[in-house]
PDB file of N, CA and C in Angstrom:
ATOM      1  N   UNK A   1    -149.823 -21.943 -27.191  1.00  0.00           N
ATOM      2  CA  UNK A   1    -148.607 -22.703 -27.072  1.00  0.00           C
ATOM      3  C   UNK A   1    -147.777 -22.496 -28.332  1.00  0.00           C
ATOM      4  N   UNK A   2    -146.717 -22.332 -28.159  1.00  0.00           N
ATOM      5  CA  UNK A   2    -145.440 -21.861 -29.424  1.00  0.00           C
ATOM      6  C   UNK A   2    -144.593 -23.240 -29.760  1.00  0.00           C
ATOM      7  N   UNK A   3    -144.912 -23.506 -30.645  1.00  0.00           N
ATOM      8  CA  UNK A   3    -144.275 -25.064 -31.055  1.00  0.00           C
ATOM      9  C   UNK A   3    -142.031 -24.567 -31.352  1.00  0.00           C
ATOM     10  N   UNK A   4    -141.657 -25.068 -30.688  1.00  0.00           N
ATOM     11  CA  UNK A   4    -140.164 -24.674 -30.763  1.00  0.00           C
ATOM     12  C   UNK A   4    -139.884 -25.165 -32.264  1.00  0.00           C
ATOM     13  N   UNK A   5    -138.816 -23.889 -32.173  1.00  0.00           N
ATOM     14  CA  UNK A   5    -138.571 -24.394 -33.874  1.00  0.00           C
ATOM     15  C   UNK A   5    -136.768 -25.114 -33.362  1.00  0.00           C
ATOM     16  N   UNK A   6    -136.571 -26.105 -34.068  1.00  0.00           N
ATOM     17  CA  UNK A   6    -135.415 -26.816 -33.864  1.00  0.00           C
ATOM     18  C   UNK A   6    -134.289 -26.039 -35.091  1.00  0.00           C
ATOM     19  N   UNK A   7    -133.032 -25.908 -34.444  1.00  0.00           N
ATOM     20  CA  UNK A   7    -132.245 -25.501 -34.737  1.00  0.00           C
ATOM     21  C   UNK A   7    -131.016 -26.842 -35.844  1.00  0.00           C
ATOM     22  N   UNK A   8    -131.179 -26.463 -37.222  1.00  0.00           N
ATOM     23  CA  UNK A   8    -130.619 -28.110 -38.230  1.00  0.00           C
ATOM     24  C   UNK A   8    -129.200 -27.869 -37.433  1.00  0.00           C
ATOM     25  N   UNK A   9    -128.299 -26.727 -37.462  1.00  0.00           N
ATOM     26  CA  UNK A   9    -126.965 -26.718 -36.935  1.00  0.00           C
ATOM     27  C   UNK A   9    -126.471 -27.585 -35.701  1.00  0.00           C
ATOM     28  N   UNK A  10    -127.770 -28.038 -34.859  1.00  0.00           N
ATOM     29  CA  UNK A  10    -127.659 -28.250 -33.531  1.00  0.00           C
ATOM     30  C   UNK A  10    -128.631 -29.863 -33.054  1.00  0.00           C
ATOM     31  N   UNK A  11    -127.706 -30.743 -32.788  1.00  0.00           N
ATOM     32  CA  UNK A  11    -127.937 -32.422 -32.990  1.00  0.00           C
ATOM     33  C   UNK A  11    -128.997 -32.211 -31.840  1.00  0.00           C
ATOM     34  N   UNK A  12    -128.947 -33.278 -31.553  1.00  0.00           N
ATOM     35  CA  UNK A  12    -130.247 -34.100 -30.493  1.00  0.00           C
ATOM     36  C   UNK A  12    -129.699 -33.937 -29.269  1.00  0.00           C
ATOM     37  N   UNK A  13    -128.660 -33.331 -29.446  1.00  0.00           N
ATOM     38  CA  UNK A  13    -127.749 -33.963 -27.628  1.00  0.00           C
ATOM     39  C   UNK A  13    -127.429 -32.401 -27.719  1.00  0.00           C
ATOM     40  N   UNK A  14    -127.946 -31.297 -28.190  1.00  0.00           N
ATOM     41  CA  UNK A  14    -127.205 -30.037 -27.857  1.00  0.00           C
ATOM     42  C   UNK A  14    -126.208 -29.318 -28.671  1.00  0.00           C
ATOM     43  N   UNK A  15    -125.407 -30.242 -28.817  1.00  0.00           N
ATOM     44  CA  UNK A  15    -124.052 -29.644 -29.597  1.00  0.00           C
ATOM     45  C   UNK A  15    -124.243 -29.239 -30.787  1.00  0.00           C
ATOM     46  N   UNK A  16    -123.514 -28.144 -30.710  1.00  0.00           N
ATOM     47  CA  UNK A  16    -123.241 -27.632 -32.291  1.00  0.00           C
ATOM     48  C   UNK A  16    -122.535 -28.595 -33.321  1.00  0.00           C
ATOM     49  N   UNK A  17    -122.915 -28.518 -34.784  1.00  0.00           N
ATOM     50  CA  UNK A  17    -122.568 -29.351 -35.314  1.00  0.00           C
ATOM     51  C   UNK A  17    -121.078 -28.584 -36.095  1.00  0.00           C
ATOM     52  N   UNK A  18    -120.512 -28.889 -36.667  1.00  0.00           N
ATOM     53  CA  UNK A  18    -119.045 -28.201 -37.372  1.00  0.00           C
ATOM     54  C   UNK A  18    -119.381 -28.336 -38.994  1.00  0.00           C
ATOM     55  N   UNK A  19    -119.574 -26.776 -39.579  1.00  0.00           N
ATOM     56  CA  UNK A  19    -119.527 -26.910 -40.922  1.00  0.00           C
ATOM     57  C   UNK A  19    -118.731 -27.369 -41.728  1.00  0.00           C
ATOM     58  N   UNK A  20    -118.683 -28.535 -42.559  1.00  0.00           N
ATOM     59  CA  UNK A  20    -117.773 -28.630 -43.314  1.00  0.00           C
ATOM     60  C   UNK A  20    -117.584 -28.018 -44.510  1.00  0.00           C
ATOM     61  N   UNK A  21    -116.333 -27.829 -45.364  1.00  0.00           N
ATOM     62  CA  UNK A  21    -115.902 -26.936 -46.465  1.00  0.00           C
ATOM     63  C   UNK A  21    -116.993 -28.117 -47.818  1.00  0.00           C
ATOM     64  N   UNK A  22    -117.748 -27.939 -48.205  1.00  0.00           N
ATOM     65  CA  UNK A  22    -118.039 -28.541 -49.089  1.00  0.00           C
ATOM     66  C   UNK A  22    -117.855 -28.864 -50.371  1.00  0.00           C
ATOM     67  N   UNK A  23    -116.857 -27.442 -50.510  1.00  0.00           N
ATOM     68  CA  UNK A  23    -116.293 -27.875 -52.299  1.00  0.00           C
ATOM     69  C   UNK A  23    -115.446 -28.591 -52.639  1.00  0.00           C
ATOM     70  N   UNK A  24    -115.878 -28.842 -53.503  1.00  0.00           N
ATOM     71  CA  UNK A  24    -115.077 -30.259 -54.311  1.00  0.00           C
ATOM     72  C   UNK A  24    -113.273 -29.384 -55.008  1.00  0.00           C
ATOM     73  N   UNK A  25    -113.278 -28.799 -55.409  1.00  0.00           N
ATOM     74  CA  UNK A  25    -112.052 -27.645 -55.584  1.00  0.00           C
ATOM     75  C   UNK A  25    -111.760 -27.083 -55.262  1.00  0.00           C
ATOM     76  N   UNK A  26    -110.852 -26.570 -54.111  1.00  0.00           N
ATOM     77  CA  UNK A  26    -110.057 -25.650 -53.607  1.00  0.00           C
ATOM     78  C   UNK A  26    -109.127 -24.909 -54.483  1.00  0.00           C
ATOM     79  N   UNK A  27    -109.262 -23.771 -54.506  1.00  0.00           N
ATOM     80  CA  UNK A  27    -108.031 -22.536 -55.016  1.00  0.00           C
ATOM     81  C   UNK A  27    -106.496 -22.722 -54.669  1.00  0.00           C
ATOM     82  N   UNK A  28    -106.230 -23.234 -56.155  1.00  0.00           N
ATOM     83  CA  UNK A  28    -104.329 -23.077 -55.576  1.00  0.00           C
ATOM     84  C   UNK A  28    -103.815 -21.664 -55.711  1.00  0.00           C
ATOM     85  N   UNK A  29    -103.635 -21.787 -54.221  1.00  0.00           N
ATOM     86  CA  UNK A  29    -102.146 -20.235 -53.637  1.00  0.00           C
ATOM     87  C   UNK A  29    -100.877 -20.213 -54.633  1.00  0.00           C
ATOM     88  N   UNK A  30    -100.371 -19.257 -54.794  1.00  0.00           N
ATOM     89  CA  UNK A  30     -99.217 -18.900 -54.985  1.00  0.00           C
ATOM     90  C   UNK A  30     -98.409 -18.837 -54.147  1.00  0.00           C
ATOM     91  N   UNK A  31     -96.957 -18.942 -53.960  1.00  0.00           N
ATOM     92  CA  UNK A  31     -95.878 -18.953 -52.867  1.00  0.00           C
ATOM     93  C   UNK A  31     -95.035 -17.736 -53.006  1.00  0.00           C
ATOM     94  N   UNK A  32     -94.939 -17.055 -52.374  1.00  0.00           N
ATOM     95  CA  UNK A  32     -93.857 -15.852 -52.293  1.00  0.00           C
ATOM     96  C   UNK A  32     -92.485 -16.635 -52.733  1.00  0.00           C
ATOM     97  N   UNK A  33     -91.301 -15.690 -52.324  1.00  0.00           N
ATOM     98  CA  UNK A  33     -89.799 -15.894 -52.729  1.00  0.00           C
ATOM     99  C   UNK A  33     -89.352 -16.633 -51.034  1.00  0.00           C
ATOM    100  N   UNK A  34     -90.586 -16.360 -50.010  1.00  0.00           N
ATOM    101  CA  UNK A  34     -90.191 -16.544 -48.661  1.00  0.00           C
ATOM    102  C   UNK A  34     -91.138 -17.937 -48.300  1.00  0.00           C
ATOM    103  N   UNK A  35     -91.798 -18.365 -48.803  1.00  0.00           N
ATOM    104  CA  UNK A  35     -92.798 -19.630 -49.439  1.00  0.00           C
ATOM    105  C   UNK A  35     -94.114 -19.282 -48.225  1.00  0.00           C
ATOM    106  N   UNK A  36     -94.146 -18.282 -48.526  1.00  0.00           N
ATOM    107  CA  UNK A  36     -95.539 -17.998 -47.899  1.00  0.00           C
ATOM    108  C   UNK A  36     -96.644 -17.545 -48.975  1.00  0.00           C
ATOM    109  N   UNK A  37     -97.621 -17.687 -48.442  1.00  0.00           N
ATOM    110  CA  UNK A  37     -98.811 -17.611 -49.182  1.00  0.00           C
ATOM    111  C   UNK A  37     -98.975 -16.348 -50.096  1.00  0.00           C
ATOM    112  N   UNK A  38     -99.181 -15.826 -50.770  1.00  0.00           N
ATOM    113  CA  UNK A  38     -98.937 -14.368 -51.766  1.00  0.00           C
ATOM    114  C   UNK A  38    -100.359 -13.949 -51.281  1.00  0.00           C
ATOM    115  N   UNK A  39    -101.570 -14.231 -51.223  1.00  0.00           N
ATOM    116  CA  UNK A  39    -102.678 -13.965 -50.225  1.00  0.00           C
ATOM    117  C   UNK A  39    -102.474 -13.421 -49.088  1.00  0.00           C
ATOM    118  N   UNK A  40    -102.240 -14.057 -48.437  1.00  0.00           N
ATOM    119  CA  UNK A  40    -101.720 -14.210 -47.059  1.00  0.00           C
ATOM    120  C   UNK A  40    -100.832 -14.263 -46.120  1.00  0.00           C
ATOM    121  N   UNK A  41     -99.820 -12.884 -46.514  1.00  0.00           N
ATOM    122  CA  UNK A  41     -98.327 -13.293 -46.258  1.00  0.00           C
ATOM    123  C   UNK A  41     -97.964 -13.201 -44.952  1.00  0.00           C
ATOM    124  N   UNK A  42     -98.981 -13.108 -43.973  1.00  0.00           N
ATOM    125  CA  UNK A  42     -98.347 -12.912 -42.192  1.00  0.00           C
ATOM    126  C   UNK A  42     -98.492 -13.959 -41.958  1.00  0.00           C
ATOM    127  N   UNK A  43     -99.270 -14.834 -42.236  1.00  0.00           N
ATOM    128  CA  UNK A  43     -99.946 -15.961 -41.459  1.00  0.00           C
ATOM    129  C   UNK A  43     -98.873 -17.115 -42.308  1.00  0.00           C
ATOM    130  N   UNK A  44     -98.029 -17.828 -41.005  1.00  0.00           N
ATOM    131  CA  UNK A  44     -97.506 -18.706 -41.132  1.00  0.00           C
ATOM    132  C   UNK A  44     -98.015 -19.869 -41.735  1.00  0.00           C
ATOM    133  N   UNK A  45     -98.804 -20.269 -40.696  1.00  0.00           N
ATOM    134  CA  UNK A  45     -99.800 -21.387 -40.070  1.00  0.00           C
ATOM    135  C   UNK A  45    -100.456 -21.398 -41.344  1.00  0.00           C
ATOM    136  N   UNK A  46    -101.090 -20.683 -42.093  1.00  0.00           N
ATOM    137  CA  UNK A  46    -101.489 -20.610 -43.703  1.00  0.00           C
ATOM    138  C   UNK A  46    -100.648 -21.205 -44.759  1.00  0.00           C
ATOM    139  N   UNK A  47     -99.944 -20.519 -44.564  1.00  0.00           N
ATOM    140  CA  UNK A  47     -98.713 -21.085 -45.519  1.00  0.00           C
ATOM    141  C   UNK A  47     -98.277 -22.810 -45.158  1.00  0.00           C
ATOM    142  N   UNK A  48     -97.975 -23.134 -44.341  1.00  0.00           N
ATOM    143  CA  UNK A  48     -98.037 -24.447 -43.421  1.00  0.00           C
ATOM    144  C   UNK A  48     -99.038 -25.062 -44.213  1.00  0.00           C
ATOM    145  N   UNK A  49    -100.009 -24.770 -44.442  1.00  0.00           N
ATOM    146  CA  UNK A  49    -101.334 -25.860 -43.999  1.00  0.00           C
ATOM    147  C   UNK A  49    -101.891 -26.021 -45.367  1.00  0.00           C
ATOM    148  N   UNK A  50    -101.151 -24.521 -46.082  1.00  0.00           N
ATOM    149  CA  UNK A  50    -101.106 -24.745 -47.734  1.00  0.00           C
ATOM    150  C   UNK A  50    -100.228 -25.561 -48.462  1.00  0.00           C
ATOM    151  N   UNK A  51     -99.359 -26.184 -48.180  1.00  0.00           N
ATOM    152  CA  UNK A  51     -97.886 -27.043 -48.295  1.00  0.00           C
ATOM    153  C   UNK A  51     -98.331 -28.194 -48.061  1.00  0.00           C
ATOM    154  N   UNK A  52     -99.220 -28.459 -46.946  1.00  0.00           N
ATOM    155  CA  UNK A  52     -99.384 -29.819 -46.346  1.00  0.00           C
ATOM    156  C   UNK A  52    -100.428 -30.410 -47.148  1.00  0.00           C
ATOM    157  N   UNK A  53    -101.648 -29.774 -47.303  1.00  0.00           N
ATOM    158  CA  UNK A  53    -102.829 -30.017 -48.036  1.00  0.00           C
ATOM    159  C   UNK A  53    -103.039 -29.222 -49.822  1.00  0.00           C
ATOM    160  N   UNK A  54    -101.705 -29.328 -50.185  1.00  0.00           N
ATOM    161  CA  UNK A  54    -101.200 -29.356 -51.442  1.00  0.00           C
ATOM    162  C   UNK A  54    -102.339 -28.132 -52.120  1.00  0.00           C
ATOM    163  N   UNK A  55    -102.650 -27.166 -51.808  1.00  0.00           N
ATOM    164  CA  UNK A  55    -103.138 -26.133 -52.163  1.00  0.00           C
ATOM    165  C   UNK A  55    -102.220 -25.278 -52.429  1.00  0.00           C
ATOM    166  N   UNK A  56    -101.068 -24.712 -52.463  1.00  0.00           N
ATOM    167  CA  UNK A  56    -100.305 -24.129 -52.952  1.00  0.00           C
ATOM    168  C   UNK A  56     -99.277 -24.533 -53.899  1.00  0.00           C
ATOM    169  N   UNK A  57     -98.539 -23.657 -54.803  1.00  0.00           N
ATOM    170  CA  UNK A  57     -97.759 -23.935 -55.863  1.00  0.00           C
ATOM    171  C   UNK A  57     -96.689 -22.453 -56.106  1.00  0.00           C
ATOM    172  N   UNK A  58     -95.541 -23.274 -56.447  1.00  0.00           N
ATOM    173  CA  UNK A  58     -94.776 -22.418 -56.487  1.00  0.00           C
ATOM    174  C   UNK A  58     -94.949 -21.996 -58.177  1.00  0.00           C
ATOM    175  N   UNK A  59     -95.661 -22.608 -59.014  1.00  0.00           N
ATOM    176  CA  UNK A  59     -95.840 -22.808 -60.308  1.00  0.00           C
ATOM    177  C   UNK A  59     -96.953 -21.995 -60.941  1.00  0.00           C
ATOM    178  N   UNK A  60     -96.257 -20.599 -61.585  1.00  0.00           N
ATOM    179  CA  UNK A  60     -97.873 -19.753 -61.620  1.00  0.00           C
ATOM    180  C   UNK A  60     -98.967 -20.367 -62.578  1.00  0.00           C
ATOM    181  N   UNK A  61     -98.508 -21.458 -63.150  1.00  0.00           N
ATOM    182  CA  UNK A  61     -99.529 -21.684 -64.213  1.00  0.00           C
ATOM    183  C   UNK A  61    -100.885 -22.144 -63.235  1.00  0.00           C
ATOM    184  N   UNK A  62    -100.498 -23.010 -62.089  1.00  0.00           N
ATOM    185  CA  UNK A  62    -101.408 -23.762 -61.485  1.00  0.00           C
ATOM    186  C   UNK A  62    -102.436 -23.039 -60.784  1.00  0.00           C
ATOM    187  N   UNK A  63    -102.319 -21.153 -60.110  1.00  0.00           N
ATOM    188  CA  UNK A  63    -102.601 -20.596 -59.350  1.00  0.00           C
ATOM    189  C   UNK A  63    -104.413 -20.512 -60.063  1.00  0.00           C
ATOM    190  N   UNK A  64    -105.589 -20.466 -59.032  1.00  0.00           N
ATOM    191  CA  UNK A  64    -106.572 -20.292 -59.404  1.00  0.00           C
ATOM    192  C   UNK A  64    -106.688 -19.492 -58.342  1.00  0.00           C
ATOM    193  N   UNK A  65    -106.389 -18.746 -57.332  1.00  0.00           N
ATOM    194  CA  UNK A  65    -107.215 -18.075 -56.295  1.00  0.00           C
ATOM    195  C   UNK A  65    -106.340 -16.992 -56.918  1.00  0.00           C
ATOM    196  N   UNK A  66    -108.538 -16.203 -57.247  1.00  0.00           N
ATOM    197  CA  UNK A  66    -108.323 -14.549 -57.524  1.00  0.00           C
ATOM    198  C   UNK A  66    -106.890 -13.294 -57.145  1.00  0.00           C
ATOM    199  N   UNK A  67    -107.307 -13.509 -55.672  1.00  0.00           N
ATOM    200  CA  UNK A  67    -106.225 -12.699 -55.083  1.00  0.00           C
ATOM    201  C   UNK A  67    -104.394 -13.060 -55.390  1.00  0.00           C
ATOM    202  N   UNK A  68    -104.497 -14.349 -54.910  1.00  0.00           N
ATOM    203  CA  UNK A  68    -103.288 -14.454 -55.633  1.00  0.00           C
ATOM    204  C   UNK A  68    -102.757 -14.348 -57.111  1.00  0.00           C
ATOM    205  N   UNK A  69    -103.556 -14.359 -57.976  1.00  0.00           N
ATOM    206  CA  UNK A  69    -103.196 -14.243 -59.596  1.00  0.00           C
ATOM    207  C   UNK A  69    -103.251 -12.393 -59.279  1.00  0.00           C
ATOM    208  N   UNK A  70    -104.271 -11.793 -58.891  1.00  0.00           N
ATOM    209  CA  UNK A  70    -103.849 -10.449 -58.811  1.00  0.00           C
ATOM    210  C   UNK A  70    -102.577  -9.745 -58.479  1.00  0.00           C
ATOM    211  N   UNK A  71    -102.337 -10.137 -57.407  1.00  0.00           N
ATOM    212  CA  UNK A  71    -101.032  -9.776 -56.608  1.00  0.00           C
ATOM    213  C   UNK A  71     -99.703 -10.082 -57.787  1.00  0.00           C
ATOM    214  N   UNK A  72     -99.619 -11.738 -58.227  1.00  0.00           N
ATOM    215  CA  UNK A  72     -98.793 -11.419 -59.551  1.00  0.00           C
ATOM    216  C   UNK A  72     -98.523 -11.091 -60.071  1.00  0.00           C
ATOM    217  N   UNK A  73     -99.811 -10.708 -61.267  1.00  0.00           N
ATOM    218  CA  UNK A  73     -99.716  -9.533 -62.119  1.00  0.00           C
ATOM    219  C   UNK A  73     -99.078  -8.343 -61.336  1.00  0.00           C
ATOM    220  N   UNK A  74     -99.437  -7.796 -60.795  1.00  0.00           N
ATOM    221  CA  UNK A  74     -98.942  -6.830 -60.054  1.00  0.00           C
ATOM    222  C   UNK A  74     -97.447  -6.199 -59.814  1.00  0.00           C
ATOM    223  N   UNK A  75     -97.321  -7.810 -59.308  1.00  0.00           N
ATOM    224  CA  UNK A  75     -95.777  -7.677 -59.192  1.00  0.00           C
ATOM    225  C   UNK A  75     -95.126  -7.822 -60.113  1.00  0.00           C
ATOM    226  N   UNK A  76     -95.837  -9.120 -61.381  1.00  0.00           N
ATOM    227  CA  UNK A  76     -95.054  -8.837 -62.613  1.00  0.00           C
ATOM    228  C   UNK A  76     -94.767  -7.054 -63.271  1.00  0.00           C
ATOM    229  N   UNK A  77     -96.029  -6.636 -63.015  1.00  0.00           N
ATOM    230  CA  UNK A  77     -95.661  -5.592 -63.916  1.00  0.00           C
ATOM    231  C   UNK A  77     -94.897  -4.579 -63.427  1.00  0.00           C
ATOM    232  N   UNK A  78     -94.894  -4.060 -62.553  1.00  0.00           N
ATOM    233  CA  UNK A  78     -93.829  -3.349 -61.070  1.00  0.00           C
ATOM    234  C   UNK A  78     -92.420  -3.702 -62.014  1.00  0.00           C
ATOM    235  N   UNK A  79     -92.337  -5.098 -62.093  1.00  0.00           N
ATOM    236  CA  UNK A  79     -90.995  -5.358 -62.917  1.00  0.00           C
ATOM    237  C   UNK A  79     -90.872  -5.153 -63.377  1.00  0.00           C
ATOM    238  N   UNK A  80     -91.557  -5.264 -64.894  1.00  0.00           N
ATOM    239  CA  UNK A  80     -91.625  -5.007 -65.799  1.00  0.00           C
ATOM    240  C   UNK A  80     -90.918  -3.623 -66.426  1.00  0.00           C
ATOM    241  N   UNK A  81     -91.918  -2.299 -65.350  1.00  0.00           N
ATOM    242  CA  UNK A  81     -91.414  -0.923 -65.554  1.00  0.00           C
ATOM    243  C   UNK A  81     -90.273  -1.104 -64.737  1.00  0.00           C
ATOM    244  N   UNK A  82     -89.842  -1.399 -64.291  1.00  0.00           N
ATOM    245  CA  UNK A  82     -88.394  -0.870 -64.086  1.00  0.00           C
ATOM    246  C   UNK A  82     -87.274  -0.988 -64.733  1.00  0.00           C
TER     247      UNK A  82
END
């Protein structure tokens, strides 16, 4: 006999349970010139949801997500040489 192994993701009644984001700090986005996400510049709904839940900044000092401080630099320096 094979003793079932129970699944932690999955309650008593079946259902899947929904991971929640667990960190205590979220990464502030940067905002384009078009106030979209500098990460993520197709996705509206991103940009949206970064505005609403105050994860984004138009203010580079505040920016902590990798990608977006990259992309900056980037573009700062693009400027720069020209």
């Amino acid at each position: 006999m094979v003793a079932a192994v129970r699944d932690s993701s999955v309650d008593s009644s079946g259902v899947a349970a929904v991971s929640r984001d667990k960190r205590v700090k979220c990464d502030i986005h940067a905002l384009d010139e078009d106030g979209m996400v500098l990460c993520n510049p197709r996705d509206r709904e991103a940009a949206h949801r970064a505005e609403m839940e105050g994860i984004a900044s138009p203010d580079r000092v505040r920016v902590t997500c990798r990608k977006c401080l990259t992309l900056l630099y980037k573009r700062d320096k693009t400027r720069r040489d020209r």
